[in-house]
Protein backbone atom coordinates (compact mmCIF):
# COMPACT_ATOMS: atom_id res chain seq x y z
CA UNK A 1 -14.36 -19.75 31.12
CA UNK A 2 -10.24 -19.20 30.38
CA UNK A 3 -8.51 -18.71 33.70
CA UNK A 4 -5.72 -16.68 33.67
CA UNK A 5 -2.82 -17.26 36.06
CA UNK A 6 -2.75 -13.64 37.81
CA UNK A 7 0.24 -14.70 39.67
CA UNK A 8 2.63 -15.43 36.77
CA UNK A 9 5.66 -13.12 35.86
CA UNK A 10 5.65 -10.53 33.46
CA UNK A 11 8.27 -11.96 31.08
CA UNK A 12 7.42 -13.50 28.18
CA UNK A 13 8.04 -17.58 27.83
CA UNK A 14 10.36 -17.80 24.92
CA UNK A 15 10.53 -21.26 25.02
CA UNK A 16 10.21 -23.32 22.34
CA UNK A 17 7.43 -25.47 23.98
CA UNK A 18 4.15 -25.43 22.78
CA UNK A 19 1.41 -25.24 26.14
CA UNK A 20 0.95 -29.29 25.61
CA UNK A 21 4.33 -30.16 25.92
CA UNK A 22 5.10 -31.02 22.32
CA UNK A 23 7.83 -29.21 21.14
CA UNK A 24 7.93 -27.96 17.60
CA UNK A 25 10.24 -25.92 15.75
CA UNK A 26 10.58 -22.39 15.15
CA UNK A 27 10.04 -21.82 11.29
CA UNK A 28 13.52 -20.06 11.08
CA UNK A 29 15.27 -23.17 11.85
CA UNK A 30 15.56 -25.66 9.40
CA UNK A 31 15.29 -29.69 10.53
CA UNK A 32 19.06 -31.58 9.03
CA UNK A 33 16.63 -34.32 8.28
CA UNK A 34 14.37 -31.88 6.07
CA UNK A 35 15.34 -30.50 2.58
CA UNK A 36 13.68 -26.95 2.27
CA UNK A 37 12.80 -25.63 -0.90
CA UNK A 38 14.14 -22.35 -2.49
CA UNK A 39 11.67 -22.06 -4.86
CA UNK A 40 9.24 -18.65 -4.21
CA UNK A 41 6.39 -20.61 -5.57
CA UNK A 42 3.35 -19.80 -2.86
CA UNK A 43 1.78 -23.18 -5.02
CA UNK A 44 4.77 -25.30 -5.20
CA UNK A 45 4.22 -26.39 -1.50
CA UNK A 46 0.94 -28.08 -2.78
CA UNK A 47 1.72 -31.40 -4.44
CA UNK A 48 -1.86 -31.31 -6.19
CA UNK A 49 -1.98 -28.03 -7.89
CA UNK A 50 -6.14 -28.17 -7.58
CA UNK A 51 -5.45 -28.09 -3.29
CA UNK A 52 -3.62 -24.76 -4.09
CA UNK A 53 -5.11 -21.31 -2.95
CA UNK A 54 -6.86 -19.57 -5.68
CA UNK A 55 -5.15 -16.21 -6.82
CA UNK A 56 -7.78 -13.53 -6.63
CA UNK A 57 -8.01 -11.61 -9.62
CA UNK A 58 -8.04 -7.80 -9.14
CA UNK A 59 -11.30 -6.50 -9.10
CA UNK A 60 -10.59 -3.42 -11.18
CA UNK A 61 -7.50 -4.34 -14.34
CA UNK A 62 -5.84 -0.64 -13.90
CA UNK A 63 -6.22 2.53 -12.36
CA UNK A 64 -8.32 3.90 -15.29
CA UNK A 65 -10.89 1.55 -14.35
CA UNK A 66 -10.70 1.65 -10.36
CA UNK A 67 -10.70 5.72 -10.92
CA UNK A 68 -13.94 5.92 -13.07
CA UNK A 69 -15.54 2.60 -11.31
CA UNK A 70 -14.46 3.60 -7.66
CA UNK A 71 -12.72 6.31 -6.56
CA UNK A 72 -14.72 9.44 -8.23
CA UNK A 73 -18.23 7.48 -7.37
CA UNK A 74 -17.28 7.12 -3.86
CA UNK A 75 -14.95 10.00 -2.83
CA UNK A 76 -16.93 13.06 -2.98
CA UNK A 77 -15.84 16.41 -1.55
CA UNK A 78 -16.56 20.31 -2.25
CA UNK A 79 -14.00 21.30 -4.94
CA UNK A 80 -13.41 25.25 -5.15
CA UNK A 81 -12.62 27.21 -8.31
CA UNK A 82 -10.84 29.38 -5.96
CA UNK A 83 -7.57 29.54 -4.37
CA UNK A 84 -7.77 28.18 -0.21
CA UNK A 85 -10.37 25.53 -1.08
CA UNK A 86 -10.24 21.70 -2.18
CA UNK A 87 -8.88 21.86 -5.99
CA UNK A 88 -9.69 19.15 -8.59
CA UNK A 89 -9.36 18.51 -12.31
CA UNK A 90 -11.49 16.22 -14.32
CA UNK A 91 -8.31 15.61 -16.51
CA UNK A 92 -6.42 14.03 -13.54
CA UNK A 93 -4.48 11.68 -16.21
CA UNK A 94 -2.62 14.76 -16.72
CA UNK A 95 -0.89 15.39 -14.20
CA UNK A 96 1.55 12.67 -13.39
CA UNK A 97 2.13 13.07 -9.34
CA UNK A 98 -2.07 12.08 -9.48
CA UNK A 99 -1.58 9.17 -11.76
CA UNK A 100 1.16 7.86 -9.31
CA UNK A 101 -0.65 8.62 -6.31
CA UNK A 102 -3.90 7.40 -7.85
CA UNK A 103 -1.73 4.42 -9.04
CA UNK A 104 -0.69 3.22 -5.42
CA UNK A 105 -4.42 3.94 -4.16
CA UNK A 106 -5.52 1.27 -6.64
CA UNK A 107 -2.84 -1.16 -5.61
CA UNK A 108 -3.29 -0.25 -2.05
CA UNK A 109 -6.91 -1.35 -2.19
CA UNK A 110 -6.79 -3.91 -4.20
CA UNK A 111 -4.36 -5.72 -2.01
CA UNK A 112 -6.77 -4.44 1.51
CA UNK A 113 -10.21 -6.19 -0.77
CA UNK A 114 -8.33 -9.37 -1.24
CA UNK A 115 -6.54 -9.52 2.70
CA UNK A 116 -8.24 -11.81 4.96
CA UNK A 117 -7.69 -9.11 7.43
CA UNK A 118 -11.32 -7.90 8.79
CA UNK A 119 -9.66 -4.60 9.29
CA UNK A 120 -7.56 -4.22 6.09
CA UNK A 121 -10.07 -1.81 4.52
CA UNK A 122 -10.48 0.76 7.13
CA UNK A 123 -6.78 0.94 7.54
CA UNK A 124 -6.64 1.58 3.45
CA UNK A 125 -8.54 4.56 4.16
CA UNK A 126 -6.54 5.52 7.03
CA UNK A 127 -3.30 4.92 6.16
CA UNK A 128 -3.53 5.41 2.20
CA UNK A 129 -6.25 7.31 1.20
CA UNK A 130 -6.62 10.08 4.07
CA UNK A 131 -2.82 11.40 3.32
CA UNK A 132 -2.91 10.93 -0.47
CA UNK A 133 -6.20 12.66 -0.70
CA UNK A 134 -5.14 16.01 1.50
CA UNK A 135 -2.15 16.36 -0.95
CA UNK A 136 -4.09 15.85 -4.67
CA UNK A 137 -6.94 18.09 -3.21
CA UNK A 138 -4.93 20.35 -1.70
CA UNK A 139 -5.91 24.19 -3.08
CA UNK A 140 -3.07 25.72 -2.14
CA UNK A 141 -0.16 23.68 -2.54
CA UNK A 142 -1.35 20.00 -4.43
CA UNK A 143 -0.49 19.43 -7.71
CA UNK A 144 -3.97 20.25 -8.88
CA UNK A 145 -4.14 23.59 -7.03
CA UNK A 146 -5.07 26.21 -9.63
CA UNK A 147 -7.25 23.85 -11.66
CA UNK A 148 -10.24 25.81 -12.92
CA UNK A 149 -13.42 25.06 -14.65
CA UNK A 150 -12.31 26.73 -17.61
CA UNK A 151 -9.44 24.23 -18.44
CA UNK A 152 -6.84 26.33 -18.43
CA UNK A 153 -4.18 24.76 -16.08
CA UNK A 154 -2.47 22.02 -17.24
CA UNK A 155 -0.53 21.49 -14.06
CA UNK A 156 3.04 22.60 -12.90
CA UNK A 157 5.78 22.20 -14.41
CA UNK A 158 8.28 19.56 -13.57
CA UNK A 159 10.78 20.63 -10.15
CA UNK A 160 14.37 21.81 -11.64
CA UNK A 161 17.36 19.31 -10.52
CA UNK A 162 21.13 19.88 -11.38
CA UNK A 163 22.70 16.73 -12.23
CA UNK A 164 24.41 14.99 -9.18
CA UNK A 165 28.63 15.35 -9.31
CA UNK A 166 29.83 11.96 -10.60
CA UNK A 167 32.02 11.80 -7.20
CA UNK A 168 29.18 12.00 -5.17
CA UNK A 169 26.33 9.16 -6.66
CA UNK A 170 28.23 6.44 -4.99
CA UNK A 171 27.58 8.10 -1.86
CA UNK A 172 24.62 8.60 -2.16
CA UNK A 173 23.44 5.40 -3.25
CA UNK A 174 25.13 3.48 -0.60
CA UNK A 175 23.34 5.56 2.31
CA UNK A 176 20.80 3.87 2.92
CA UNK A 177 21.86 0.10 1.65
C-alpha cells in the first residue's frame, strides 16, 4: 500500500529534486558540458539506426481509401431526401468543404490508431468526428444539404469575397503573429 502524507501543504514541490535525492535536470536546460543536437531527426538520437522506433505506416494511403474502407462502413445514420433531416451525397468528392473535412478525419485518426494513448480513439470521435459529422450531415445548413437521390445538386457555390485593400493585408496578417 502507497501512503500518502495527508498532512503535507497544498503547493506543489517545484524543486528540481527527484523523491531519491538525485537531482537531475530539467530538459529545458541544457548541461555546458553537453553539446545538444539541432537536428529534428526523432532517429538521429539512436546511434544504431536498427534500435530506432519503427515509423508506423498509415493504415489507409489517402482519404479515398479510409472513406470507402472506413468511414461509410462504420458511420451509419438516417439520411433524408428532405429538407430538416440528415443530408448526404454519394458523390462527396464533389464538394470540396467534405473532402477537407473528410481529409482531417483521416489524418485525425490515423494519428489517434498509431498514439500509444489508450484513450486517443475515443477522443477522435469526440473531439473530431462528432463536430465534423453534425456540419457535413447537416440538412439544413451543411454543405450537402439539398442533396437528393436524383443527383441533381452539385453543391453550393463558392462564398463571394471582395479583395482585401492593399493597406489593410499587413494588418491583418500581423494580428495574430
Amino acid at each position: 500500500m502507497v501512503e500518502v502524507n495527508t498532512a503535507a501543504s497544498d503547493e506543489w514541490d517545484t524543486s528540481n529534486e527527484a523523491p531519491d535525492g538525485y537531482e537531475y535536470e530539467d530538459e529545458y536546460e541544457a548541461d555546458e558540458d553537453t553539446e545538444e543536437d539541432e537536428t529534428d531527426d526523432p532517429a538521429a538520437e539512436y546511434e544504431d539506426e536498427a534500435d530506432a522506433p519503427l515509423a508506423k505506416d498509415p493504415k489507409f494511403a489517402n482519404v479515398i481509401e479510409w472513406v470507402n474502407g472506413f468511414f461509410l462502413p462504420v458511420i451509419r445514420r438516417r439520411i433524408s431526401d428532405n429538407d430538416g433531416g440528415l443530408s448526404w451525397d454519394p458523390r462527396w468528392w464533389a464538394y470540396p468543404e467534405v473532402v477537407a473535412r473528410l481529409t482531417a478525419l483521416h489524418q485525425a485518426w490515423e494519428e489517434a490508431r498509431v498514439s500509444d494513448s489508450m484513450s486517443a480513439m475515443s477522443s477522435w470521435w469526440i473531439q473530431h468526428l462528432e463536430p465534423h459529422l453534425r456540419v457535413i450531415l447537416d440538412g439544413d445548413t451543411g454543405p450537402m444539404a439539398n442533396a437528393k437521390s436524383d443527383r441533381s445538386f452539385m453543391g453550393w457555390p463558392a462564398m463571394p469575397a471582395d479583395p482585401v485593400p492593399p493597406n489593410l493585408i499587413d494588418r491583418i496578417l500581423g494580428q495574430h503573429n
